[in-house]
N, C-alpha and C. Protein backbone atom coordinates (compact mmCIF):
# COMPACT_ATOMS: atom_id res chain seq x y z
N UNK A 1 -39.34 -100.22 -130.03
CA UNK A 1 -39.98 -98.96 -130.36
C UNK A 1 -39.36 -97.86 -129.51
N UNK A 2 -38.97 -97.20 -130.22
CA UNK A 2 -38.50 -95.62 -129.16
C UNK A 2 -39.27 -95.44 -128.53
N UNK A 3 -39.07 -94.44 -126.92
CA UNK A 3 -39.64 -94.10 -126.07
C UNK A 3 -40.47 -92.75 -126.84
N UNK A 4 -41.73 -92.63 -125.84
CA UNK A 4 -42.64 -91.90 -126.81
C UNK A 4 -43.07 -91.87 -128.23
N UNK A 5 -43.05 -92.92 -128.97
CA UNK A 5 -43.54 -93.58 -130.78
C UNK A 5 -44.97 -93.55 -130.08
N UNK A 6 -45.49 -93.51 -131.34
CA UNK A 6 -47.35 -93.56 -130.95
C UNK A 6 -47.41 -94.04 -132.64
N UNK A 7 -48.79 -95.06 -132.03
CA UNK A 7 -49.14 -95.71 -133.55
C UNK A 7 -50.48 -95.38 -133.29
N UNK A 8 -51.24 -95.15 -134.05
CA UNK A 8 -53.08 -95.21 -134.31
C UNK A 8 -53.94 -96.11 -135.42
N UNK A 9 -54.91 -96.56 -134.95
CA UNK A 9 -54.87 -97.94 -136.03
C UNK A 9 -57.04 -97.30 -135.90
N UNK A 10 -57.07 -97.50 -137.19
CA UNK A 10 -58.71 -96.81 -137.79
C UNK A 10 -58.63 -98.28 -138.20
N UNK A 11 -59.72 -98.75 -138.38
CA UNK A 11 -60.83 -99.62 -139.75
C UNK A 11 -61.89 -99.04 -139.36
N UNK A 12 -62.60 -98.93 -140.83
CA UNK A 12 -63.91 -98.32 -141.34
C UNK A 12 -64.33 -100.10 -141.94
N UNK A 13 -66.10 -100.30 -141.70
CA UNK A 13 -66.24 -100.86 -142.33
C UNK A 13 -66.83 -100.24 -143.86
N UNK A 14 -66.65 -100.47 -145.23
CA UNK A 14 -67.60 -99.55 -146.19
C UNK A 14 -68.41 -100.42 -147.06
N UNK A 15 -69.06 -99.87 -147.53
CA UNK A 15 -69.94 -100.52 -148.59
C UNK A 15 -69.44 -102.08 -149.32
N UNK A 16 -68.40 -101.54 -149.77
CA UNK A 16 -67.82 -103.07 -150.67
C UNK A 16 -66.19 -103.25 -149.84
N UNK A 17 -66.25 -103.46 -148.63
CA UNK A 17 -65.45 -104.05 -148.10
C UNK A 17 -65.23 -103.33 -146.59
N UNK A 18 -63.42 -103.04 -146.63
CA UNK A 18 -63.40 -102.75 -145.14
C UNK A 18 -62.12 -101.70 -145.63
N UNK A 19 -61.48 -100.54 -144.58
CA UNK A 19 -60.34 -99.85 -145.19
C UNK A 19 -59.59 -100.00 -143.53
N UNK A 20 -58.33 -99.69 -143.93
CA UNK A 20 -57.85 -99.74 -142.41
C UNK A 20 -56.69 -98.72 -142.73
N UNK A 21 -56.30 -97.49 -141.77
CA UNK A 21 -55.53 -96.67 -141.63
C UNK A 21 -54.41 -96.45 -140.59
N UNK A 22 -53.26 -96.84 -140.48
CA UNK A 22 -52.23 -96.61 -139.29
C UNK A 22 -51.49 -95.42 -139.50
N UNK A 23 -51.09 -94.68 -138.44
CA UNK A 23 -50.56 -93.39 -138.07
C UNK A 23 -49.42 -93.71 -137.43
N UNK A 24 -48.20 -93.45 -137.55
CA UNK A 24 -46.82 -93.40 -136.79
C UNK A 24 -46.45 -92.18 -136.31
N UNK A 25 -45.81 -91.84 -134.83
CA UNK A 25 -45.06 -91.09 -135.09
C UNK A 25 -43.85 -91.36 -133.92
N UNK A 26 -42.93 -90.44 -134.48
CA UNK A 26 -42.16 -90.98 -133.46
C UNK A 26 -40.56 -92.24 -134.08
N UNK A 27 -41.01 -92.65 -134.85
CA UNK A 27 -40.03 -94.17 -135.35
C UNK A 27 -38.84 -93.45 -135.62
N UNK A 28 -37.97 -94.70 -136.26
CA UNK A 28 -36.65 -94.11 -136.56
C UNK A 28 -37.10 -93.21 -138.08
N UNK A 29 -36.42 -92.04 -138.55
CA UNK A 29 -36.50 -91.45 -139.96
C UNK A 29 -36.22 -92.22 -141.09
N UNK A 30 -37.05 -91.66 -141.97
CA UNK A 30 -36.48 -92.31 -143.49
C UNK A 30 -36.38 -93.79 -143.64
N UNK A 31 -37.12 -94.62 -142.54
CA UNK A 31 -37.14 -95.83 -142.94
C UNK A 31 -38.48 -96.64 -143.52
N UNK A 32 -38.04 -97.37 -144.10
CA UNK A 32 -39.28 -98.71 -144.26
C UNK A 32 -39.93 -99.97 -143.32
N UNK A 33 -40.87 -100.03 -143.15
CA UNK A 33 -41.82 -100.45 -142.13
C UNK A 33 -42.75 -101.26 -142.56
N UNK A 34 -43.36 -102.57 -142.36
CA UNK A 34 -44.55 -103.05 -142.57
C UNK A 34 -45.22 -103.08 -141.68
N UNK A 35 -46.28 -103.49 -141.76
CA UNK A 35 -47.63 -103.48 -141.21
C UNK A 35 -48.72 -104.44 -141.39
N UNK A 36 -49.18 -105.39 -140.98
CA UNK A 36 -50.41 -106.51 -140.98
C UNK A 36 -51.15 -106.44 -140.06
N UNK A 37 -52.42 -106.96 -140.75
CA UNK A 37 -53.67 -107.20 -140.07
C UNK A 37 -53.17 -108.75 -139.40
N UNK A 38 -53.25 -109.27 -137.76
CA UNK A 38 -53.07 -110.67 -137.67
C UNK A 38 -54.27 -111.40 -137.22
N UNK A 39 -54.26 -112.47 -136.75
CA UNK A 39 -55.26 -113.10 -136.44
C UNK A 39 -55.39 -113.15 -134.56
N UNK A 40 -54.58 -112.90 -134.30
CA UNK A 40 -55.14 -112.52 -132.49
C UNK A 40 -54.32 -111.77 -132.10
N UNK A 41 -55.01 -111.36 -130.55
CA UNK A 41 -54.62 -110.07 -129.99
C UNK A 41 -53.15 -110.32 -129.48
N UNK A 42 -52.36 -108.68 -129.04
CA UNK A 42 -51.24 -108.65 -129.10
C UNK A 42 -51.24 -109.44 -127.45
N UNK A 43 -50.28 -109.99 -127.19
CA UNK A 43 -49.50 -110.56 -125.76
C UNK A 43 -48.01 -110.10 -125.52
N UNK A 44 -47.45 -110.52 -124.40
CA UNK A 44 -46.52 -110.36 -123.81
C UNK A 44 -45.00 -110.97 -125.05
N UNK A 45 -45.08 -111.83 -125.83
CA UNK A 45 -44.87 -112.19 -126.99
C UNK A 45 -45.33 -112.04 -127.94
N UNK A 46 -44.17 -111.35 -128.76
CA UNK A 46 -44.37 -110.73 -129.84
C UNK A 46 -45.01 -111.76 -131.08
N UNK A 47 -44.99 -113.40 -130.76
CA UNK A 47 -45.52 -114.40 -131.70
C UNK A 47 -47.23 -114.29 -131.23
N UNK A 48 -47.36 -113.67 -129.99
CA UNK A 48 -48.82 -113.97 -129.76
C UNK A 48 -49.52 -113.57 -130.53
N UNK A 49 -49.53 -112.58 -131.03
CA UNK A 49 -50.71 -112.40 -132.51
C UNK A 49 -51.26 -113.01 -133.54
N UNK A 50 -49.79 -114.44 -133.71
CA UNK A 50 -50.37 -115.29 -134.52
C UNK A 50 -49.60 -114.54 -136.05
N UNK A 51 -50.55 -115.55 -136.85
CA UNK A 51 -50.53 -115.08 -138.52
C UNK A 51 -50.79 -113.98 -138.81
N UNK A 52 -50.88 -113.62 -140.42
CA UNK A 52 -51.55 -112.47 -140.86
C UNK A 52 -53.11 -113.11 -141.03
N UNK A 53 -53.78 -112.06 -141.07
CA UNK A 53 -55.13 -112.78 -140.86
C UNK A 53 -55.25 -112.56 -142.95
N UNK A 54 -55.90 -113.29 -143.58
CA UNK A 54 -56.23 -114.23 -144.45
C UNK A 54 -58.04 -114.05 -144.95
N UNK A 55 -58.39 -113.60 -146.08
CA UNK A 55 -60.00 -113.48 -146.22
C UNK A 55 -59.56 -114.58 -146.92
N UNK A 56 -58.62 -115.62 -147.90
CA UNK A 56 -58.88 -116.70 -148.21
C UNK A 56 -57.86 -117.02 -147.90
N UNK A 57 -58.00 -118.39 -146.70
CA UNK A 57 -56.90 -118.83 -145.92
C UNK A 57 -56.12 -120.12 -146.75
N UNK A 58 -54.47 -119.86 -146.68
CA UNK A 58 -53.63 -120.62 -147.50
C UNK A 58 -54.23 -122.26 -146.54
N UNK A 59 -54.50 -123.17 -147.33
CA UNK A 59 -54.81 -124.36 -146.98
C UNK A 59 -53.62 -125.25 -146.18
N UNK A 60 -52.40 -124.95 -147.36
CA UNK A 60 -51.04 -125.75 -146.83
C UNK A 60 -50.55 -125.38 -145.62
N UNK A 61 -51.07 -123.98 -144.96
CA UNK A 61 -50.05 -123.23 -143.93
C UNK A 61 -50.43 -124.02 -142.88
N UNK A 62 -50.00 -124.02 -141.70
CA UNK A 62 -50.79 -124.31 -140.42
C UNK A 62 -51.02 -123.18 -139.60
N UNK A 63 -51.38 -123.26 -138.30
CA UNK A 63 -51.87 -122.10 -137.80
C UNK A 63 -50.72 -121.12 -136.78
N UNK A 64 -49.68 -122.33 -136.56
CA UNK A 64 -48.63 -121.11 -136.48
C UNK A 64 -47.53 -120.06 -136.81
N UNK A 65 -47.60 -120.70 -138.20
CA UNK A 65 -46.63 -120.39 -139.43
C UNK A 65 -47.48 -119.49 -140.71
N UNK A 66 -47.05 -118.61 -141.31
CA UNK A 66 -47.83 -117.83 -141.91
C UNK A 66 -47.34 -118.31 -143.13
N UNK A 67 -48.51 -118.17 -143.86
CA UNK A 67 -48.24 -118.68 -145.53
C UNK A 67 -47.06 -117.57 -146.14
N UNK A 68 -46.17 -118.56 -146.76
CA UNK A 68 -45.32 -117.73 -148.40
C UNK A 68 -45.49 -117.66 -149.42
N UNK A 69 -46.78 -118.68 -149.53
CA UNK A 69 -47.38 -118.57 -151.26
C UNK A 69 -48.05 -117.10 -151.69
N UNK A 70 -47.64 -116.45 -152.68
CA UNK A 70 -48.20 -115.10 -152.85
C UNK A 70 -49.27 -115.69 -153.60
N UNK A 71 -49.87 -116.79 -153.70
CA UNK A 71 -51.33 -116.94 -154.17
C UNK A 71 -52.41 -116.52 -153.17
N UNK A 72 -51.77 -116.68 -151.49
CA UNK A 72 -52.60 -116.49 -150.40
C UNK A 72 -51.99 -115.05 -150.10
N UNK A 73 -50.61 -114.99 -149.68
CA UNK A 73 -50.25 -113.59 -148.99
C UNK A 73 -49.79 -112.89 -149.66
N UNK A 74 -50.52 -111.96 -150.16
CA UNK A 74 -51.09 -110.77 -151.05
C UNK A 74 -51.77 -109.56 -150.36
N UNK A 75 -51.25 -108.37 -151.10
CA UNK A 75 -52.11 -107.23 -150.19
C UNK A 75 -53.76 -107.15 -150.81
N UNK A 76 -54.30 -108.42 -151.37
CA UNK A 76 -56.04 -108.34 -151.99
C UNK A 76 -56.65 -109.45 -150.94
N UNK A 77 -55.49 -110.23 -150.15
CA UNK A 77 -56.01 -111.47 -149.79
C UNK A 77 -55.65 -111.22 -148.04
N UNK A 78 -54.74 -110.14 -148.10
CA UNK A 78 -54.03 -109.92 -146.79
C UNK A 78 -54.49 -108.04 -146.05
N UNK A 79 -54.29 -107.85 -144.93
CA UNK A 79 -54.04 -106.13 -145.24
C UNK A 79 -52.67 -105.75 -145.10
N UNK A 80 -52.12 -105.23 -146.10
CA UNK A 80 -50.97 -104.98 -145.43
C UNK A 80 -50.69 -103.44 -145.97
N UNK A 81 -50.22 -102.76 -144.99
CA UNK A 81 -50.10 -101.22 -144.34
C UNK A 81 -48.64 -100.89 -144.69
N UNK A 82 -47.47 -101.20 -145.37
CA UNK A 82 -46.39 -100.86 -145.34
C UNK A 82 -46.26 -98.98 -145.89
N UNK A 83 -45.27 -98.68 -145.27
CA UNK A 83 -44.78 -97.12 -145.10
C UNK A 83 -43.47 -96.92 -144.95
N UNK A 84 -43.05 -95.81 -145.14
CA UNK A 84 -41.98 -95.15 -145.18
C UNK A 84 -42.14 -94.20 -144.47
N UNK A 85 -41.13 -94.09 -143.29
CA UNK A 85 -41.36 -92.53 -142.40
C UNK A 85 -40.95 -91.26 -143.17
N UNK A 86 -41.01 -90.33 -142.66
CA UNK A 86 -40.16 -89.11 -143.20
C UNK A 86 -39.50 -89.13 -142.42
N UNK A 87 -38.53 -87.99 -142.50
CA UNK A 87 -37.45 -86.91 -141.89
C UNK A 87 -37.82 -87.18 -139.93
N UNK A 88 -38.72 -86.82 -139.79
CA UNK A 88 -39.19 -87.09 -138.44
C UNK A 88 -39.79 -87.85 -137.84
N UNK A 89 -39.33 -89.21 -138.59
CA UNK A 89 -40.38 -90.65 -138.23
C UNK A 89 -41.75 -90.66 -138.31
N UNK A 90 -42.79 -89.91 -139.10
CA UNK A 90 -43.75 -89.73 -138.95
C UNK A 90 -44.20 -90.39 -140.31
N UNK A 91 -45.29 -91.46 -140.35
CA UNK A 91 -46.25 -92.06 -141.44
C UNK A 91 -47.42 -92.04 -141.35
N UNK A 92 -48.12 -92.26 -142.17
CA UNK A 92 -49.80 -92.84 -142.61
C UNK A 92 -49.59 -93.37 -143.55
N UNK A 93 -50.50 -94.38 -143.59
CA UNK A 93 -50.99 -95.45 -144.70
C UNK A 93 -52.03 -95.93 -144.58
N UNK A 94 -52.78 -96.33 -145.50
CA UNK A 94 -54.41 -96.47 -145.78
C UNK A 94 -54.20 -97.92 -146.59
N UNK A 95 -54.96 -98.85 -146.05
CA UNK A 95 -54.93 -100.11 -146.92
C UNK A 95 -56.70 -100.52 -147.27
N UNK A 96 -56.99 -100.93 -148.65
CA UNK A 96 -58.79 -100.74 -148.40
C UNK A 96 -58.52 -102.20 -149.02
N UNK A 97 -60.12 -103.51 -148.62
CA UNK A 97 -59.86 -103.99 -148.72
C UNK A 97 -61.27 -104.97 -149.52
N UNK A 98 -61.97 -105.62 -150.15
CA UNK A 98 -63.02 -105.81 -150.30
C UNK A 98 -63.98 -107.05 -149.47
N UNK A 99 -63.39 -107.19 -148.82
CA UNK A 99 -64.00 -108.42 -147.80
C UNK A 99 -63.86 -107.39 -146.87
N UNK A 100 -64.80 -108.36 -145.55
CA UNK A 100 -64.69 -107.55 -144.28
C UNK A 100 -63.93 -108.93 -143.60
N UNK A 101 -63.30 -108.55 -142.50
CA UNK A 101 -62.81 -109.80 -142.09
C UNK A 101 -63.64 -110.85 -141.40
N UNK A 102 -63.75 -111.99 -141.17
CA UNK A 102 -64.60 -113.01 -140.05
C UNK A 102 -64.75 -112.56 -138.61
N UNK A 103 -66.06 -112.61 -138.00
CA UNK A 103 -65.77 -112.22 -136.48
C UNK A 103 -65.24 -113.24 -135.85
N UNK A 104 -64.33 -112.20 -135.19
CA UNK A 104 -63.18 -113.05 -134.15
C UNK A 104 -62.27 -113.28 -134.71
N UNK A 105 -61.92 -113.21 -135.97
CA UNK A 105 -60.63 -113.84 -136.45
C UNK A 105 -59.75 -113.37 -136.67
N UNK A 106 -59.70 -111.94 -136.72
CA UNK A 106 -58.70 -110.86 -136.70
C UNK A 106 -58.66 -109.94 -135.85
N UNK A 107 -57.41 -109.81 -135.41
CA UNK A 107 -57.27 -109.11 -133.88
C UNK A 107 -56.67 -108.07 -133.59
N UNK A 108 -55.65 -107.96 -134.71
CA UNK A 108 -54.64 -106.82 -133.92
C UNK A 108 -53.80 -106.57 -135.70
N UNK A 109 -53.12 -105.50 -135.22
CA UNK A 109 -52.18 -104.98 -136.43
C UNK A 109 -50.67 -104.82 -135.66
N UNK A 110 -50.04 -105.49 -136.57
CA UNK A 110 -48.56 -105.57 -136.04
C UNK A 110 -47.96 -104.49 -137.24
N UNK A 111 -46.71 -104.17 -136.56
CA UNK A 111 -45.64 -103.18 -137.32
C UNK A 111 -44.68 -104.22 -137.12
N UNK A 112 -44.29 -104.51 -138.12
CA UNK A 112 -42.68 -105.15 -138.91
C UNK A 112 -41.57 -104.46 -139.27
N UNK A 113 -40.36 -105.07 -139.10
CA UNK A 113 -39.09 -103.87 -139.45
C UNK A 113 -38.72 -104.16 -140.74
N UNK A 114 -39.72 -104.30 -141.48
CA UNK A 114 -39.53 -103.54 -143.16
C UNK A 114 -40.34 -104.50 -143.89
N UNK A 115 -40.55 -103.02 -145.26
CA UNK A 115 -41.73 -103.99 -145.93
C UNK A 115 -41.72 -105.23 -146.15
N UNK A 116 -42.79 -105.42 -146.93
CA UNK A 116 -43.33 -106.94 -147.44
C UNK A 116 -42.99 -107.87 -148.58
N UNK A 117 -42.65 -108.40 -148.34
CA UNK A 117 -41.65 -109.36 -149.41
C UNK A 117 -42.99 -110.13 -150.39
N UNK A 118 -42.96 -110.01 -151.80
CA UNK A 118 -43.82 -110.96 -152.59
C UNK A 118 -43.79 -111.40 -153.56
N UNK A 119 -42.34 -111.90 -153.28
CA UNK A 119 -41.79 -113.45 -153.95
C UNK A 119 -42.19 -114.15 -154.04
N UNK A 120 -42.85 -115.30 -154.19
CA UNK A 120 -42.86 -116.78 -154.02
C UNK A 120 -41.44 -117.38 -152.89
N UNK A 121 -42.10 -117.98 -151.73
CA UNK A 121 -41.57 -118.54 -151.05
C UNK A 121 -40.94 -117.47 -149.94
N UNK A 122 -41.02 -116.12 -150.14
CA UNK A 122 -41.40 -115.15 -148.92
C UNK A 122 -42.28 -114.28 -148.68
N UNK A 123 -43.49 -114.17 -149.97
CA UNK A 123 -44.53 -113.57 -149.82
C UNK A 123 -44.98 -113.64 -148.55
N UNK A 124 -45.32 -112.55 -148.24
CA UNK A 124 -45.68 -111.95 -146.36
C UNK A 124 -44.82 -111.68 -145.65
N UNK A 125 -43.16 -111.81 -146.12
CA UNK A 125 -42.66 -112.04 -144.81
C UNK A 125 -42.53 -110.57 -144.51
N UNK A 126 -41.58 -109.49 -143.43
CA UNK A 126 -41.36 -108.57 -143.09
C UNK A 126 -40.97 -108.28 -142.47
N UNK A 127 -39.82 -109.42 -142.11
CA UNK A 127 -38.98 -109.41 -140.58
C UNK A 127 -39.48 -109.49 -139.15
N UNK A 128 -38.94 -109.11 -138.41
CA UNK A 128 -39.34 -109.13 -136.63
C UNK A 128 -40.60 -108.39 -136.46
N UNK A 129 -41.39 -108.59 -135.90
CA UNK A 129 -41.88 -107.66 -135.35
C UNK A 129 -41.66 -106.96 -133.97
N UNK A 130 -41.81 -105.89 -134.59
CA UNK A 130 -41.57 -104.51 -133.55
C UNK A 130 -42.66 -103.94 -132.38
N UNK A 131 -44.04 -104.30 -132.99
CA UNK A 131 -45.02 -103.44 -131.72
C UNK A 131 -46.59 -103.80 -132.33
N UNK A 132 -47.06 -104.14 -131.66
CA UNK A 132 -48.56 -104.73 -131.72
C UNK A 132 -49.92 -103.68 -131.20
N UNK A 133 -50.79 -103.23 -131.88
CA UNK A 133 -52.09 -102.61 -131.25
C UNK A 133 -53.62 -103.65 -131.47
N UNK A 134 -54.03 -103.73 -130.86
CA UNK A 134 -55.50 -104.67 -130.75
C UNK A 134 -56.24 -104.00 -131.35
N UNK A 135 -57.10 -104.25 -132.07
CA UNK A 135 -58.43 -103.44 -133.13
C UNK A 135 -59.43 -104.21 -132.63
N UNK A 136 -60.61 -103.18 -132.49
CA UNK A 136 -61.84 -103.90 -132.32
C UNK A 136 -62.60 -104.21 -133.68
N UNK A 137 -62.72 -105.30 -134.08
CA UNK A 137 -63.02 -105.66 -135.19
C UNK A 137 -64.18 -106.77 -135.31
């Protein structure tokens, strides 16, 4: 992450579900970016977050490997926040979702170096991740 980038990470819970909003600024311009909800908080390793967190969890996956079946990793089944900066690295994106997530089971929102793949057999993926914020959720 460039020196001085700032990310801001909202969830609302609402009526028929949950919405979640991230703010960039700062990134490289004109690029593409993903974004997930994961299942634990960020650490000193960038794997510490874990998976994407899951309102119906892929059965086959295990718990340190994130599902590729786009039957599970889906932006209805997943949150996922992907964006495009402008001219001056600057985004928002709003992801709404109709479940709320499980307490405790989702922790943090990671930024990925580019959107979300949802193929069969790379559904979720989104490359490295780049930078982690903890949500109180």
């Amino acid at each position: 992450m460039p020196e001085g980038a700032t990310i801001d990470v909202t969830v609302t819970e609402e009526s028929e579900g949950s919405a979640y909003t991230v703010a960039v600024t700062g990134l490289e311009a004109d690029r593409d970016f993903g974004a997930h909800l994961h299942t634990d908080p960020c650490g000193a390793d960038p794997a510490d977050s874990g998976p994407h967190y899951q309102d119906e969890a892929d059965p086959e996956a295990d718990a340190d490997t994130p599902s590729a079946n786009p039957e599970y990793a889906n932006p209805e089944n997943e949150v996922w926040l992907d964006f495009t900066t402008d001219s001056e690295g600057n985004a928002a994106q709003q992801a709404k979702v109709d479940w709320l997530p499980r307490e405790g089971e989702a922790n943090s929102i990671v930024l990925h170096e580019e959107h979300t793949a949802e193929e069969e057999g790379e559904a979720g993926q989104a490359g490295d991740r780049l930078a982690c914020v903890n949500v109180p959720l």
